[in-house]
C-alpha atoms as a PDB file:
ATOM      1  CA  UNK A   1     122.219  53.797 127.765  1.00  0.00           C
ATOM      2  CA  UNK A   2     122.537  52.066 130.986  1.00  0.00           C
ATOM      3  CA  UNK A   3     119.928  54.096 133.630  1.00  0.00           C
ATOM      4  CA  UNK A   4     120.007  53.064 137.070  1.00  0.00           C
ATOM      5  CA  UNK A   5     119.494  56.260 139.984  1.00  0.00           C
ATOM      6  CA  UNK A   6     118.248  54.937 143.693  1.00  0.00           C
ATOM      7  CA  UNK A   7     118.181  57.275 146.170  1.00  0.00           C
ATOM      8  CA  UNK A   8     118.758  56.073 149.453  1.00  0.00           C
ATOM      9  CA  UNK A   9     115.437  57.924 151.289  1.00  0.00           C
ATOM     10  CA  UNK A  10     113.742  55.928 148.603  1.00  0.00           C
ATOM     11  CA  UNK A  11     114.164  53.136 150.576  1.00  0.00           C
ATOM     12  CA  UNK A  12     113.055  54.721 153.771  1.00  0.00           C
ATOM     13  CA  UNK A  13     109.812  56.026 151.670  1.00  0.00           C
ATOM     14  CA  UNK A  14     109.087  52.732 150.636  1.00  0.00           C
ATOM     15  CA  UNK A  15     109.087  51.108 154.426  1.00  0.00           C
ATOM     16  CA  UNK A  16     106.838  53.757 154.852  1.00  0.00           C
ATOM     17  CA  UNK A  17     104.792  53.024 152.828  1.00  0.00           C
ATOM     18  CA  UNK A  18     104.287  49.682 153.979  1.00  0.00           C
ATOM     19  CA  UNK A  19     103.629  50.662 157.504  1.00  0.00           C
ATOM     20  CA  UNK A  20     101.213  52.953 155.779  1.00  0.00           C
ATOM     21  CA  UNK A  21      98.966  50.778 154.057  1.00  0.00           C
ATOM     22  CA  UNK A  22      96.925  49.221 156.441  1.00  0.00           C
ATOM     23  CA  UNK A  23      95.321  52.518 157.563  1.00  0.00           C
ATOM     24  CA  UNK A  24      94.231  53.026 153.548  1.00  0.00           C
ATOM     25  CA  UNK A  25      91.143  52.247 151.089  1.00  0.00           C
ATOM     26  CA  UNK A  26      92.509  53.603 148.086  1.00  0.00           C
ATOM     27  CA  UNK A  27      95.779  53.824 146.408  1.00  0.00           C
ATOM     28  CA  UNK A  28      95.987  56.650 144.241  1.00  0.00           C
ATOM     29  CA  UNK A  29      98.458  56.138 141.306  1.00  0.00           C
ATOM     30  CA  UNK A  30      99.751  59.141 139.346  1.00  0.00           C
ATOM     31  CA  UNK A  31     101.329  57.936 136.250  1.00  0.00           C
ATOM     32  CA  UNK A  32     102.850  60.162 133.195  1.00  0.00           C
ATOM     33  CA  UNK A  33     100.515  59.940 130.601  1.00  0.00           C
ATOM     34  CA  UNK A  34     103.114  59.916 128.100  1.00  0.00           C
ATOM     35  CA  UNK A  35     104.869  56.281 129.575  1.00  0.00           C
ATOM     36  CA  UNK A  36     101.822  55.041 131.836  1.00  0.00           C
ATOM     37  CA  UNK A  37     103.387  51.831 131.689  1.00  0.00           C
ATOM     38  CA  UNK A  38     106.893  53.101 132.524  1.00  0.00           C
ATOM     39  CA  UNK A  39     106.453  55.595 135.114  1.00  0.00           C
ATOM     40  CA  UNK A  40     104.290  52.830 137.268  1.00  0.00           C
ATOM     41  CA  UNK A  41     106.330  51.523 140.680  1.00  0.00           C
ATOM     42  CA  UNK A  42     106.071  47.771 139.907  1.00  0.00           C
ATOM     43  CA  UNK A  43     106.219  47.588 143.388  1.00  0.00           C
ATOM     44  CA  UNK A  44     102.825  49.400 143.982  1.00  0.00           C
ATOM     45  CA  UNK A  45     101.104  46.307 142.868  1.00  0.00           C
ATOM     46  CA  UNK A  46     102.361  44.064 145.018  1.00  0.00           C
ATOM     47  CA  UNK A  47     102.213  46.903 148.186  1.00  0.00           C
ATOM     48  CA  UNK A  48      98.574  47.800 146.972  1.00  0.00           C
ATOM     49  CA  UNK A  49      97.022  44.041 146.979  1.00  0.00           C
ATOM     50  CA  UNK A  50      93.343  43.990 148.338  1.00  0.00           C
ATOM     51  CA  UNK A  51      93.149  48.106 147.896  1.00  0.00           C
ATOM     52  CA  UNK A  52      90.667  49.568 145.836  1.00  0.00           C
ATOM     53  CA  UNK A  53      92.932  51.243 142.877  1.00  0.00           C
ATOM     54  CA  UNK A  54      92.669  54.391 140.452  1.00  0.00           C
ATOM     55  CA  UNK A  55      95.104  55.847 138.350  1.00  0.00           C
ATOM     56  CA  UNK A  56      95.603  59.105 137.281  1.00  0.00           C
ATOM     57  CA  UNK A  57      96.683  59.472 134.090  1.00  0.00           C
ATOM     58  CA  UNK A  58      98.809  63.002 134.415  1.00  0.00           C
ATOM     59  CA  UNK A  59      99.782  65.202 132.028  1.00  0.00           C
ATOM     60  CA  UNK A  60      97.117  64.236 129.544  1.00  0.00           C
ATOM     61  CA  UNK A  61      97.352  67.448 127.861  1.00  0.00           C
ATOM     62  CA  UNK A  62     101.322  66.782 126.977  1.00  0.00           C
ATOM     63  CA  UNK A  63     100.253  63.423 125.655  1.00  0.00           C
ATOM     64  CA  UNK A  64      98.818  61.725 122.014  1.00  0.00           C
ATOM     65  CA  UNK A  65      94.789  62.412 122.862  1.00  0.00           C
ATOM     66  CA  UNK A  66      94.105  58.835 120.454  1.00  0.00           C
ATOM     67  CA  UNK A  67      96.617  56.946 122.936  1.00  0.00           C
ATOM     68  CA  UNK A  68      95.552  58.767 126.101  1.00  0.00           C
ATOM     69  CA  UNK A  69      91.989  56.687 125.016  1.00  0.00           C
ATOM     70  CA  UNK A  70      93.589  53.526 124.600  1.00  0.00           C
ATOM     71  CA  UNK A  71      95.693  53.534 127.510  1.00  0.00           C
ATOM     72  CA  UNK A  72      92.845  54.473 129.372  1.00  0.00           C
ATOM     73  CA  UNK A  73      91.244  51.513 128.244  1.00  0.00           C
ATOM     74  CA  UNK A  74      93.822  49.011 128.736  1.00  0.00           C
ATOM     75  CA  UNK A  75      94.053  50.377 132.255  1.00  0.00           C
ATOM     76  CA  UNK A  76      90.269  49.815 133.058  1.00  0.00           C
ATOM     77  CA  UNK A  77      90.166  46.463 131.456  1.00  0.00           C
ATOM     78  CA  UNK A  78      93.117  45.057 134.146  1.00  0.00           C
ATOM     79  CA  UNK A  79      90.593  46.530 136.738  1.00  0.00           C
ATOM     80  CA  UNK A  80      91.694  49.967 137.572  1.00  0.00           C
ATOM     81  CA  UNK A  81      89.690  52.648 137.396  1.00  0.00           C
ATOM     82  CA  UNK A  82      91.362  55.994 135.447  1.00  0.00           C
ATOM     83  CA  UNK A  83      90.575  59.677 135.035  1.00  0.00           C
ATOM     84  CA  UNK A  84      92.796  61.559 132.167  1.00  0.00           C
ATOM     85  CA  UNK A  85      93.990  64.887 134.054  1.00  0.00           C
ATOM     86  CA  UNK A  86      96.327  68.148 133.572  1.00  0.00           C
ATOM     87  CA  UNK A  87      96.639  68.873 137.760  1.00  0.00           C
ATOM     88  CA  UNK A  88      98.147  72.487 136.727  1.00  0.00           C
ATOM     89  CA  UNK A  89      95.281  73.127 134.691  1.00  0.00           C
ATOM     90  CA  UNK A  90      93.084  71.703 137.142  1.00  0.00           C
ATOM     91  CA  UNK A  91      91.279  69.787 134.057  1.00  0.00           C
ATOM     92  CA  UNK A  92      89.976  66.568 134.767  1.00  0.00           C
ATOM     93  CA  UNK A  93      89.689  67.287 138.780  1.00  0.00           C
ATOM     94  CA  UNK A  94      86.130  67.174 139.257  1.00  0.00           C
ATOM     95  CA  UNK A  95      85.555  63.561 137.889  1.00  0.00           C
ATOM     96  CA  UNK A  96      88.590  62.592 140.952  1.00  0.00           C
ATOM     97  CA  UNK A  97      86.104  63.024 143.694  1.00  0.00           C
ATOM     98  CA  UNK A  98      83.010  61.030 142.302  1.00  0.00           C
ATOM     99  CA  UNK A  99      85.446  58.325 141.072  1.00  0.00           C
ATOM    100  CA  UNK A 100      87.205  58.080 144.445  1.00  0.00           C
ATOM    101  CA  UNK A 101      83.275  57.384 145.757  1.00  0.00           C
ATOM    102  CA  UNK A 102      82.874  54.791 142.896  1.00  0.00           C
ATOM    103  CA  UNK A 103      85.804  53.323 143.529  1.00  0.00           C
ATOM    104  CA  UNK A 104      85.310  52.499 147.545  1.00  0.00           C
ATOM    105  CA  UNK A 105      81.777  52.023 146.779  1.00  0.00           C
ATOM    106  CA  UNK A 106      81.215  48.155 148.154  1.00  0.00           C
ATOM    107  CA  UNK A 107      84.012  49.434 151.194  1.00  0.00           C
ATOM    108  CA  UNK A 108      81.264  52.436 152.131  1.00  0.00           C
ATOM    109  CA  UNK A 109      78.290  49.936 152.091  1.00  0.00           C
ATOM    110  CA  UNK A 110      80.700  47.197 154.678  1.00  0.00           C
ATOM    111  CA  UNK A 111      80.714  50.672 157.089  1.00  0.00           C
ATOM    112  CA  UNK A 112      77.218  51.223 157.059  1.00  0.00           C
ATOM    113  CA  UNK A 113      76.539  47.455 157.188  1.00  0.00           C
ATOM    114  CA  UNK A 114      78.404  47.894 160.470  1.00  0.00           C
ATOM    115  CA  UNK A 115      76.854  51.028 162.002  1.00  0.00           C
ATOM    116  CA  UNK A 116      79.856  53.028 161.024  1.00  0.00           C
ATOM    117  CA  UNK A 117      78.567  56.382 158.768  1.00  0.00           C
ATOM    118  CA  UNK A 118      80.430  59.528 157.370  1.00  0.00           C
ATOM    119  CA  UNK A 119      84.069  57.780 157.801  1.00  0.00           C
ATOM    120  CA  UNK A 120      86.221  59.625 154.822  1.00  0.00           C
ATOM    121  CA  UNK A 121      88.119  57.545 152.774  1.00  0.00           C
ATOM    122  CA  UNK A 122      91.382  57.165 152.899  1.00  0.00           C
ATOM    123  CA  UNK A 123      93.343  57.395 149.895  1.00  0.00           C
ATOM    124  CA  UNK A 124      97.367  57.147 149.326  1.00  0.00           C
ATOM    125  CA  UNK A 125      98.710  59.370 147.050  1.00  0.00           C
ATOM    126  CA  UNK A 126     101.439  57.332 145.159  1.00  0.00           C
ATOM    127  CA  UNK A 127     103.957  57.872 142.330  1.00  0.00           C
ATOM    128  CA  UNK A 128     107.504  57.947 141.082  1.00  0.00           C
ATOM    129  CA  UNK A 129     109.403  61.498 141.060  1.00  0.00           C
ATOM    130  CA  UNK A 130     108.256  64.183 139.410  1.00  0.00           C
ATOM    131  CA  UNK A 131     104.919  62.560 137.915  1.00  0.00           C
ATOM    132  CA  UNK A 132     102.949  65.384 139.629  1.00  0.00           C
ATOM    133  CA  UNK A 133     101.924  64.236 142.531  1.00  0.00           C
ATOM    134  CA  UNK A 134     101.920  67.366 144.958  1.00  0.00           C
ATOM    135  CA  UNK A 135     100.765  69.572 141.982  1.00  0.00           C
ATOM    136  CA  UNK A 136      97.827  67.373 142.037  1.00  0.00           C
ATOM    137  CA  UNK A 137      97.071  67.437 146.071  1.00  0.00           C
ATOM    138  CA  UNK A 138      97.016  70.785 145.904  1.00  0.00           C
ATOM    139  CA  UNK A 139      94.767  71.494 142.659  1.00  0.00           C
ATOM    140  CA  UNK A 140      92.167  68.672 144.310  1.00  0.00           C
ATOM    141  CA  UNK A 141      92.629  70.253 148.250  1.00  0.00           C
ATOM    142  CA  UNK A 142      92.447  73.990 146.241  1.00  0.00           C
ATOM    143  CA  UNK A 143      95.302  75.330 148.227  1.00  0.00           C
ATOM    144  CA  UNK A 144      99.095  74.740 148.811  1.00  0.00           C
ATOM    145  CA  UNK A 145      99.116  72.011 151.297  1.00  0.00           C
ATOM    146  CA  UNK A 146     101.863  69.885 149.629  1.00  0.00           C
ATOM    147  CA  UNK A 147     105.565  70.924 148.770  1.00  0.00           C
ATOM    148  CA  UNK A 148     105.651  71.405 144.547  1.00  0.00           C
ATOM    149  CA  UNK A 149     108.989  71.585 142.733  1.00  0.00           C
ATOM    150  CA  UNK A 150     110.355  70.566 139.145  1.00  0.00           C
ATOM    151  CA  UNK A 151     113.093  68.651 140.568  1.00  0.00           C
ATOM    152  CA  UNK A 152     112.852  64.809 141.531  1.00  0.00           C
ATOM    153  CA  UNK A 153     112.266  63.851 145.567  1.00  0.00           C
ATOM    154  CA  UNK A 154     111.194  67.723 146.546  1.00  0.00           C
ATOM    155  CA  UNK A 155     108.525  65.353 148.960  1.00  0.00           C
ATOM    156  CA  UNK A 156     110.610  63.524 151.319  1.00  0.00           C
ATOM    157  CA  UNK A 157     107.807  62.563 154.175  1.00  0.00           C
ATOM    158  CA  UNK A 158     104.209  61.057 154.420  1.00  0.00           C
ATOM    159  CA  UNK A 159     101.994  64.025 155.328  1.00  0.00           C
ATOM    160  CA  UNK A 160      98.273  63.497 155.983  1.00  0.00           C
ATOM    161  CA  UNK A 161      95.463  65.907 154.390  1.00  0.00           C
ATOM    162  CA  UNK A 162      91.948  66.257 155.138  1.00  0.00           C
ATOM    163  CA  UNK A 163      90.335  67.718 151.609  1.00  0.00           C
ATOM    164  CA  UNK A 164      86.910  68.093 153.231  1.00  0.00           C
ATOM    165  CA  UNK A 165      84.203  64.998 154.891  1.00  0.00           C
ATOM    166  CA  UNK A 166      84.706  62.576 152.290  1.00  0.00           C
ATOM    167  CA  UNK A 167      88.348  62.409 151.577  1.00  0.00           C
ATOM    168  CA  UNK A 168      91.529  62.249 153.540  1.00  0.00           C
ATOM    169  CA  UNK A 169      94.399  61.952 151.670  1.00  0.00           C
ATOM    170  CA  UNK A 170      97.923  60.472 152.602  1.00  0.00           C
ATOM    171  CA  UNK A 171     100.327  62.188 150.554  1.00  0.00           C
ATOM    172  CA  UNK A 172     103.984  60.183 150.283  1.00  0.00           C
ATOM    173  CA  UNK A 173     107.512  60.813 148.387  1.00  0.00           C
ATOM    174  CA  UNK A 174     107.814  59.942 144.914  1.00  0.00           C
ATOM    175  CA  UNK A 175     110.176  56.117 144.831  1.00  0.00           C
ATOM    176  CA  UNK A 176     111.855  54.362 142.203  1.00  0.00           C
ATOM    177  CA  UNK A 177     112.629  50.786 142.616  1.00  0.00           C
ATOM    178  CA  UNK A 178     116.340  49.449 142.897  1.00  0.00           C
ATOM    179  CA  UNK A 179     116.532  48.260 139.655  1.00  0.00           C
ATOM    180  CA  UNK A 180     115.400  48.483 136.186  1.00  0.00           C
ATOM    181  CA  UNK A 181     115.063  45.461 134.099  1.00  0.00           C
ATOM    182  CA  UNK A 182     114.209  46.754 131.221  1.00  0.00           C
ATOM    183  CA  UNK A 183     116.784  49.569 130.339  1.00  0.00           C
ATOM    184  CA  UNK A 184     114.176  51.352 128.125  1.00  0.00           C
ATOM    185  CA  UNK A 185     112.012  52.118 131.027  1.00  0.00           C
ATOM    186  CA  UNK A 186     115.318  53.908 132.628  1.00  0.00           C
ATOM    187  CA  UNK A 187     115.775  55.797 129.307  1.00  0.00           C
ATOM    188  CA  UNK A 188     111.813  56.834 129.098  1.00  0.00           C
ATOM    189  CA  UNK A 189     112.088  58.119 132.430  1.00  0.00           C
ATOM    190  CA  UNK A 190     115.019  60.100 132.157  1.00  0.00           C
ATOM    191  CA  UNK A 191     113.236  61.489 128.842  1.00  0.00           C
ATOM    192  CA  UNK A 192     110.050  62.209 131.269  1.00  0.00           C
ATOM    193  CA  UNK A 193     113.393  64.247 134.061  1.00  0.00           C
ATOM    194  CA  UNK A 194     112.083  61.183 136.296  1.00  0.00           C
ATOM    195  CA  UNK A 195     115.873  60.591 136.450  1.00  0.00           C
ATOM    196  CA  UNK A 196     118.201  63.583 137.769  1.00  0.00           C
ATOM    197  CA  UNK A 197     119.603  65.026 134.406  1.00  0.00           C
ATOM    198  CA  UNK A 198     123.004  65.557 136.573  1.00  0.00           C
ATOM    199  CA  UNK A 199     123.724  61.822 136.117  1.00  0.00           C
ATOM    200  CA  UNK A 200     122.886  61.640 132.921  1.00  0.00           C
ATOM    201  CA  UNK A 201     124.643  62.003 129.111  1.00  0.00           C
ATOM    202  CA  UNK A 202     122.359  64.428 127.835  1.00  0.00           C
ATOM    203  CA  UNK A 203     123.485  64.083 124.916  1.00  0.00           C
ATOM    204  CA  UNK A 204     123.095  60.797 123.946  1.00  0.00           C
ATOM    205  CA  UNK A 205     119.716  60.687 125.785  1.00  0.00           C
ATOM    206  CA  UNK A 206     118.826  63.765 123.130  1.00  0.00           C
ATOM    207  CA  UNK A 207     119.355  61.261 120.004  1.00  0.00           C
ATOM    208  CA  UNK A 208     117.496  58.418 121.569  1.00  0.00           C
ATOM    209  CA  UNK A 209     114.431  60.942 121.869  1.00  0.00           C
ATOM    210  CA  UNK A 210     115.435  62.040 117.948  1.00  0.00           C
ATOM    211  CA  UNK A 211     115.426  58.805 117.234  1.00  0.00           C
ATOM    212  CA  UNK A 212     111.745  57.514 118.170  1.00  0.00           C
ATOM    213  CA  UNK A 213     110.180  61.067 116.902  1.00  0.00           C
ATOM    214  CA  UNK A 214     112.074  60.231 113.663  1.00  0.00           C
ATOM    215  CA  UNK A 215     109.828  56.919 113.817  1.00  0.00           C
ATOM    216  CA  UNK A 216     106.272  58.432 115.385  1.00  0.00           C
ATOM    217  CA  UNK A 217     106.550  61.555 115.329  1.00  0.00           C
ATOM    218  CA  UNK A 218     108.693  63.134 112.680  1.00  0.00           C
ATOM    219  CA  UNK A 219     106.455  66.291 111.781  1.00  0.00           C
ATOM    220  CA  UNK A 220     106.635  67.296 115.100  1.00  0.00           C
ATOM    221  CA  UNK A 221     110.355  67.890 115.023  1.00  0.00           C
ATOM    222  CA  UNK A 222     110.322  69.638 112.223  1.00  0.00           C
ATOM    223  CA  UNK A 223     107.450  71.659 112.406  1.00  0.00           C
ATOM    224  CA  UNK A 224     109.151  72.640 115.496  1.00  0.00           C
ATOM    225  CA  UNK A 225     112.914  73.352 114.430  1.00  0.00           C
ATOM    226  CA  UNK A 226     111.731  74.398 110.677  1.00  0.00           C
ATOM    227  CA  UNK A 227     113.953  71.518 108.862  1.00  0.00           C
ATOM    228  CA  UNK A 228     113.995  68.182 107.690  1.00  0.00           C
ATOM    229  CA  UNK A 229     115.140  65.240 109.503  1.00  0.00           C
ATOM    230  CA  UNK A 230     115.877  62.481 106.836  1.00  0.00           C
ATOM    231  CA  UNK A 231     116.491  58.752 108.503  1.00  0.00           C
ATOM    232  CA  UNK A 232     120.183  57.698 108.068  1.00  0.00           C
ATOM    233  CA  UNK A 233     121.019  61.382 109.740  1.00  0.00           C
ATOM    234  CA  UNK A 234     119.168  61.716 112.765  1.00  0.00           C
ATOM    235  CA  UNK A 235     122.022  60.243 115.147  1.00  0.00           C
ATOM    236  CA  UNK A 236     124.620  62.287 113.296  1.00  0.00           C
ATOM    237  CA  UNK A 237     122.916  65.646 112.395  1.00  0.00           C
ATOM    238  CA  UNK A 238     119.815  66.328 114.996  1.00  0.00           C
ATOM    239  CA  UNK A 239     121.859  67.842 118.102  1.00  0.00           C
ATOM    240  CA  UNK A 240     123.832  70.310 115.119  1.00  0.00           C
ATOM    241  CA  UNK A 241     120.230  71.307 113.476  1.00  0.00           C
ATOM    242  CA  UNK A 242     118.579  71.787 117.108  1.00  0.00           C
ATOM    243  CA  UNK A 243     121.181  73.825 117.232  1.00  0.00           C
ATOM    244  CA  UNK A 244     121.070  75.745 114.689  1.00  0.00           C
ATOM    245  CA  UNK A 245     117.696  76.570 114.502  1.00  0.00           C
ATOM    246  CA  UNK A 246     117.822  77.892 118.234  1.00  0.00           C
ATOM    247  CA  UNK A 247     121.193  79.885 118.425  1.00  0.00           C
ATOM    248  CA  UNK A 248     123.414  77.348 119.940  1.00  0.00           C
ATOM    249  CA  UNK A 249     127.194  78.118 119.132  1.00  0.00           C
ATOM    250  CA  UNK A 250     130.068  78.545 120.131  1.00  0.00           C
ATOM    251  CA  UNK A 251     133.080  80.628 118.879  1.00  0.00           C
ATOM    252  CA  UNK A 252     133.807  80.320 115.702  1.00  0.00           C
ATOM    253  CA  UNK A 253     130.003  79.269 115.015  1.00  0.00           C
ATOM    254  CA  UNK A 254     130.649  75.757 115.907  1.00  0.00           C
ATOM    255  CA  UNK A 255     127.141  74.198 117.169  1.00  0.00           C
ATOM    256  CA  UNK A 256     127.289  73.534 120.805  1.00  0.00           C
ATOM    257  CA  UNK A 257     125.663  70.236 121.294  1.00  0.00           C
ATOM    258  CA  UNK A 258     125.691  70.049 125.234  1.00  0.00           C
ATOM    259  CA  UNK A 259     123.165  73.287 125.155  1.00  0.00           C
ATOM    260  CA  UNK A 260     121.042  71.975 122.525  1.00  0.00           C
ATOM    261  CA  UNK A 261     120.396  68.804 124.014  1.00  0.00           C
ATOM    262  CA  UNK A 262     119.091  70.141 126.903  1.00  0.00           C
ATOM    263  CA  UNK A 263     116.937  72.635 124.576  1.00  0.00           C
ATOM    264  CA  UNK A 264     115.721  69.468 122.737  1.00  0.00           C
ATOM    265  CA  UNK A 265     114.819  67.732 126.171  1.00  0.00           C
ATOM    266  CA  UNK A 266     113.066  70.670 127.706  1.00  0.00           C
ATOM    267  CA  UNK A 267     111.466  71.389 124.626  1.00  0.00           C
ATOM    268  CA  UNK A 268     109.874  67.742 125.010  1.00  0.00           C
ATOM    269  CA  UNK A 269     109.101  67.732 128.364  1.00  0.00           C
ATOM    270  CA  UNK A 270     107.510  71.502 128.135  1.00  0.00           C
ATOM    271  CA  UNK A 271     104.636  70.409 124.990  1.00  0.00           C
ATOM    272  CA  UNK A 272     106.461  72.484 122.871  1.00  0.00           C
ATOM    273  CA  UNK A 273     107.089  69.591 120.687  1.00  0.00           C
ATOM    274  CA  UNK A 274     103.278  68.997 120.785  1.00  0.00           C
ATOM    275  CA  UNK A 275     101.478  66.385 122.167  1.00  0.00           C
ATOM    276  CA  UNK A 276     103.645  62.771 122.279  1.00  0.00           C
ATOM    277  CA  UNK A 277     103.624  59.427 123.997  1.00  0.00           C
ATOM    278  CA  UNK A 278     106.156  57.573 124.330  1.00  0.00           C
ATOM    279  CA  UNK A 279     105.328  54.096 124.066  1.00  0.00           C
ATOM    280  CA  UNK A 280     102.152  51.858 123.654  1.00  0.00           C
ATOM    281  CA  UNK A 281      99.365  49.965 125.252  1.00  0.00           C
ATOM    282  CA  UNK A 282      99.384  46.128 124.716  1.00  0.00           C
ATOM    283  CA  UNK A 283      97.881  45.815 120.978  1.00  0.00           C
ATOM    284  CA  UNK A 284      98.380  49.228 119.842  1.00  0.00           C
ATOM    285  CA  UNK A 285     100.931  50.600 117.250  1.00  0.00           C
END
C-alpha cells in the first residue's frame, strides 16, 4: 500500500511551530504506544534541538505491557525521558508533573542563578493526529480546555494554557510530514486512524493488520472472532471469517467485506483485540 495524506494547514502548523519554539523549555511528545517509533514527527527532532524532551508514551493500556517496558527503555537510553500513560483513564498523570520538574531541572537552577524565581515552565505539547494530544491537556489541566475529537486535525491552532504556577502549556495541531520514506510507517499509521480512513482501501489495509497478528499475535484474533486462522489463508479468508463471526452479509448471505474491514480495524484500534504493538524497539523481537 502506497500511504501518503498531507494536509495543507499542516504546513501552516508546522511554521508555527517554529516561530513557537523559542518561547519553550520542554517539548512534550505524545507518541502511540503501539508504533512509538512510527507515530514520532521526524521533524520534531530537528525543531526540538537544545529543548529539554519527554515523551509520552499514550495509550499504554491498548499496548503489549512487556514492549511498553522496552520501548520505554530504548527511549530513555537516546536521552528522553518517558512516562507510560492512558490520558482517558487519567493513569499515569501524576508522574507528568514531577517529570516535567526533572526534566527542566538544570534550566530552573540557570533562573535562580539569575535572580529569576517561580517562572513556570513552558512546555509544547506536540504530536501527529489523533495520538491524544488534547485528551491529554485536558486530563493533566482537569478540565476541557482543549478541543477532543476521534477524527485527525480536530486542533487546528496553537492555544496557550496555564495548568497552575509551575506549568504553562502550549498546546499545537497534530502534523504529519510531507513524505513517508518508509511506506510501512504510512500503513502503521493508517492502522493507528492517524491517516483519514476516507482515503484509504480499507480493505486491503484489514489483511495487512491480519497479516502481522497472524505472525505476533494470532490468539488474539481468534480468541476474538472464535475461529482459526491457519497461515496460507489469512489474505484470502480473514475479511469472510470477520465476517462471519460478526453478522456481515449481504443478500443472499454473501459476506460483505467492506463492513467487516472496518469492524476488524475498529476492533483494533478500540483494545478489543487486546493489548498489541505494532512493531519493535531496536534489539527486540
Amino acid at each position: 500500500m502506497n500511504i501518503q495524506w498531507y494536509p495543507g494547514h499542516m504546513t501552516k502548523a508546522r511554521r508555527m511551530m517554529q516561530e513557537n519554539i523559542k518561547l519553550i523549555d520542554l517539548i512534550i511528545e505524545l507518541v502511540d504506544a503501539r508504533a512509538p517509533f512510527s507515530s514520532r514527527n521526524p521533524d520534531i527532532d530537528e525543531l526540538g534541538k537544545g529543548k529539554a524532551r519527554l515523551i509520552l508514551l499514550n495509550k499504554a493500556d491498548l499496548a503489549s505491557e512487556r514492549l511498553n517496558d522496552a520501548w520505554s527503555a530504548w527511549f530513555q537510553s537516546q536521552g528522553f525521558f518517558v512516562v507510560k500513560l492512558d490520558s482517558r483513564s487519567k493513569a499515569g498523570m501524576k508522574a507528568v508533573q514531577n517529570v516535567i520538574q526533572e526534566a527542566c531541572r538544570e534550566k530552573t537552577e540557570r533562573d535562580k542563578k539569575r535572580g529569576i524565581k517561580n517562572r513556570p515552565v513552558r512546555a509544547m505539547v506536540v504530536g501527529i493526529p489523533n495520538v491524544g494530544k488534547s485528551t491529554f491537556i485536558n486530563s493533566f489541566a482537569g478540565k476541557a480546555c482543549a478541543k477532543t475529537g476521534n477524527k485527525p486535525g480536530v486542533t487546528k491552532g496553537a492555544q496557550w494554557i496555564r495548568l497552575n504556577k509551575q506549568v504553562e502549556l502550549l498546546d499545537t495541531p497534530g502534523i504529519l510530514w510531507p513524505k513517508f520514506e518508509d511506506q510501512q510507517v504510512g500503513v502503521r499509521l493508517a492502522m493507528l486512524g492517524s491517516v483519514n480512513d476516507e482515503i484509504l482501501n480499507l480493505e486491503n489495509l484489514a489483511v495487512e493488520l491480519g497479516m502481522f497478528l497472524q505472525a505476533h499475535f494470532r490468539s488474539a484474533m481468534e480468541e476474538r472472532y472464535q475461529t482459526d486462522f491457519q497461515e496460507e489463508e489469512i489474505s484470502r479468508q480473514l475479511l469472510k471469517k470477520v465476517a462471519e463471526s460478526r453478522g456481515c452479509l449481504l443478500k443472499g448471505g454473501e459476506p460483505d467485506l467492506g463492513k467487516a474491514a472496518s469492524f476488524f480495524l475498529d476492533d483494533f484500534r478500540s483494545g478489543r483485540l487486546g493489548r498489541i504493538t505494532l512493531e519493535f524497539p531496536p534489539g527486540e523481537s
